[in-house]
C-alpha atoms as a PDB file:
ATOM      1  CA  UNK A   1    -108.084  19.665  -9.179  1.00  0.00           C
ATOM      2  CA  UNK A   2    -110.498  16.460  -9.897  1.00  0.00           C
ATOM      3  CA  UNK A   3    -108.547  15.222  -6.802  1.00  0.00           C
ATOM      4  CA  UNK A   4    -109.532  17.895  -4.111  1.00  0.00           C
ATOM      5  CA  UNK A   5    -113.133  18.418  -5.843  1.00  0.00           C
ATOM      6  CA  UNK A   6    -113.952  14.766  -5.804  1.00  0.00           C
ATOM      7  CA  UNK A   7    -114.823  14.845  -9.220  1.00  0.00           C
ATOM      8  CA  UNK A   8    -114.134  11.680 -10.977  1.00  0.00           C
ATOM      9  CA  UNK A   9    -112.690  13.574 -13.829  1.00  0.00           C
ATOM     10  CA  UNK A  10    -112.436  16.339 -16.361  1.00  0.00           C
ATOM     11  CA  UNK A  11    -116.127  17.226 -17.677  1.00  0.00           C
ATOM     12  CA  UNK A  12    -117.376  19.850 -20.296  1.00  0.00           C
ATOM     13  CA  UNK A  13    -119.988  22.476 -19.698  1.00  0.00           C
ATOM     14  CA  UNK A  14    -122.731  23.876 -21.867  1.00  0.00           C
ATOM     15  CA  UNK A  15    -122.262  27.399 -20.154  1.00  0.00           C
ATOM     16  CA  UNK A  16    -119.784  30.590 -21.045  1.00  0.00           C
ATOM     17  CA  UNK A  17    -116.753  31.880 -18.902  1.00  0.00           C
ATOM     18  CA  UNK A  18    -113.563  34.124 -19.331  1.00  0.00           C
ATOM     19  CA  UNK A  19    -111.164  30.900 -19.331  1.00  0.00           C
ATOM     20  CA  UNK A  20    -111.349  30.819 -23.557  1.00  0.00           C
ATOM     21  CA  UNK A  21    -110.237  34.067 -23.197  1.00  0.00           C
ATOM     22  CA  UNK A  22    -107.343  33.616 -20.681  1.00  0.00           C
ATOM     23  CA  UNK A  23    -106.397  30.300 -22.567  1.00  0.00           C
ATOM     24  CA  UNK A  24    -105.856  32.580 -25.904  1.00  0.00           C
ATOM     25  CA  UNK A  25    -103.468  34.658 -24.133  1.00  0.00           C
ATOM     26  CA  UNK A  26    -101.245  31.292 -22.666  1.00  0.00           C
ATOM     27  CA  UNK A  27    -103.301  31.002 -19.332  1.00  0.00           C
ATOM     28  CA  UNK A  28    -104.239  27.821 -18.265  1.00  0.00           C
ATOM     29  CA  UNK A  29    -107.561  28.280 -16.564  1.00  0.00           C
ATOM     30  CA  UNK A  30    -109.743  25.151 -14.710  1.00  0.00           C
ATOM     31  CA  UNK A  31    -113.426  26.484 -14.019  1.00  0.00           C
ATOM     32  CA  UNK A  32    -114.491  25.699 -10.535  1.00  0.00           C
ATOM     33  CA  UNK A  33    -117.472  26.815  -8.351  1.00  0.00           C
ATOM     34  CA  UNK A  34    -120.004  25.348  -6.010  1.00  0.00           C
ATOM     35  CA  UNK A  35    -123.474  24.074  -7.312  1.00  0.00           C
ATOM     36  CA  UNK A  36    -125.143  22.294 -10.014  1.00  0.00           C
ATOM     37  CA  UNK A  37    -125.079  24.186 -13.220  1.00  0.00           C
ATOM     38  CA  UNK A  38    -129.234  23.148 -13.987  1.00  0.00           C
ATOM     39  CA  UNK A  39    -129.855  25.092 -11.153  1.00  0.00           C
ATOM     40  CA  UNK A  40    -127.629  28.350 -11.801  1.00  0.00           C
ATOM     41  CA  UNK A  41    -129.060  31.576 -12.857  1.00  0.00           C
ATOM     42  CA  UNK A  42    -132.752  30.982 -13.193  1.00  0.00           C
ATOM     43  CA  UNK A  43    -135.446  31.861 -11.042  1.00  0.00           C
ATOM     44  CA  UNK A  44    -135.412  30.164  -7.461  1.00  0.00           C
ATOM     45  CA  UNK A  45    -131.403  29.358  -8.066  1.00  0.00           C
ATOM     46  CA  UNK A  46    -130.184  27.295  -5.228  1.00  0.00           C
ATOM     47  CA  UNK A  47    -127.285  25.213  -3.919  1.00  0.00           C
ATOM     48  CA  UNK A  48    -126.879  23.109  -1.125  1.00  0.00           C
ATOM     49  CA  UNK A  49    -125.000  24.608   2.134  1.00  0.00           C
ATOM     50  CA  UNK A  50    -122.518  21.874   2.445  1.00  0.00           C
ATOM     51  CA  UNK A  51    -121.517  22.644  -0.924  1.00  0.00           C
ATOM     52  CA  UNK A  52    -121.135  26.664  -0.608  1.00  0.00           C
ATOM     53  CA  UNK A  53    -119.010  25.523   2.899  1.00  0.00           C
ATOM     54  CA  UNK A  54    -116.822  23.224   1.210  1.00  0.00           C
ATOM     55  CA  UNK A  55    -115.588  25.248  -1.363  1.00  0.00           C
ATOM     56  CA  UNK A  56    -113.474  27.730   0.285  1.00  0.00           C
ATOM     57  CA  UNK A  57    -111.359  25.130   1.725  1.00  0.00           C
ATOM     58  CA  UNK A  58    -111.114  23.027  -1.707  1.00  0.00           C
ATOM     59  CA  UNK A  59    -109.862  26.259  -3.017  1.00  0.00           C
ATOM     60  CA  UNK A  60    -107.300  27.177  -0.271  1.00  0.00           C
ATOM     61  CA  UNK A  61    -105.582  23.728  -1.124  1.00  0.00           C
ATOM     62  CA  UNK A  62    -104.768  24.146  -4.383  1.00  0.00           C
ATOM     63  CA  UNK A  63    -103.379  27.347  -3.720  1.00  0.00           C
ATOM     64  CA  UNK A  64    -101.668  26.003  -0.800  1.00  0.00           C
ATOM     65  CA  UNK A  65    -100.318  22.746  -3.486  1.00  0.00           C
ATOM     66  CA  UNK A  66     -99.860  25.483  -5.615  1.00  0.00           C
ATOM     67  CA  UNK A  67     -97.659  27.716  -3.746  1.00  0.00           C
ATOM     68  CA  UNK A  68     -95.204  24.390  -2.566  1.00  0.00           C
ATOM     69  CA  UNK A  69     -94.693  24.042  -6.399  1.00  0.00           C
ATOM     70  CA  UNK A  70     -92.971  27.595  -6.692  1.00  0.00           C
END
């Protein structure tokens, strides 16, 4: 994931999602979206264009590296 993302690694966020959940019931989750997180769900929220384009296509590979797994 780090790999298609860019990211330089595995980071930890100060915000909720449904992935403690999932992981409780055996599903390995990895929480991905566009944006930065000080920005998200305030008043004025924002994220840069490039980002919101570039995210479809990050996702469709790791499907696609997903599905040649199976």
């Amino acid at each position: 994931m780090t790999r298609r993302s860019g990211a330089r690694g595995a980071i930890g966020v100060s915000y909720g999602t449904d992935a403690g959940r999932l992981e409780a019931l055996g599903c390995r989750s990895v929480v991905f979206g566009p944006g930065d997180i000080s920005v998200a769900h305030r008043a004025n929220e924002w994220m840069p264009v490039e980002e919101y384009r570039r995210a479809p296509g990050i996702i469709e590979s790791i499907i696609d590296d997903a599905s040649a797994m199976s």
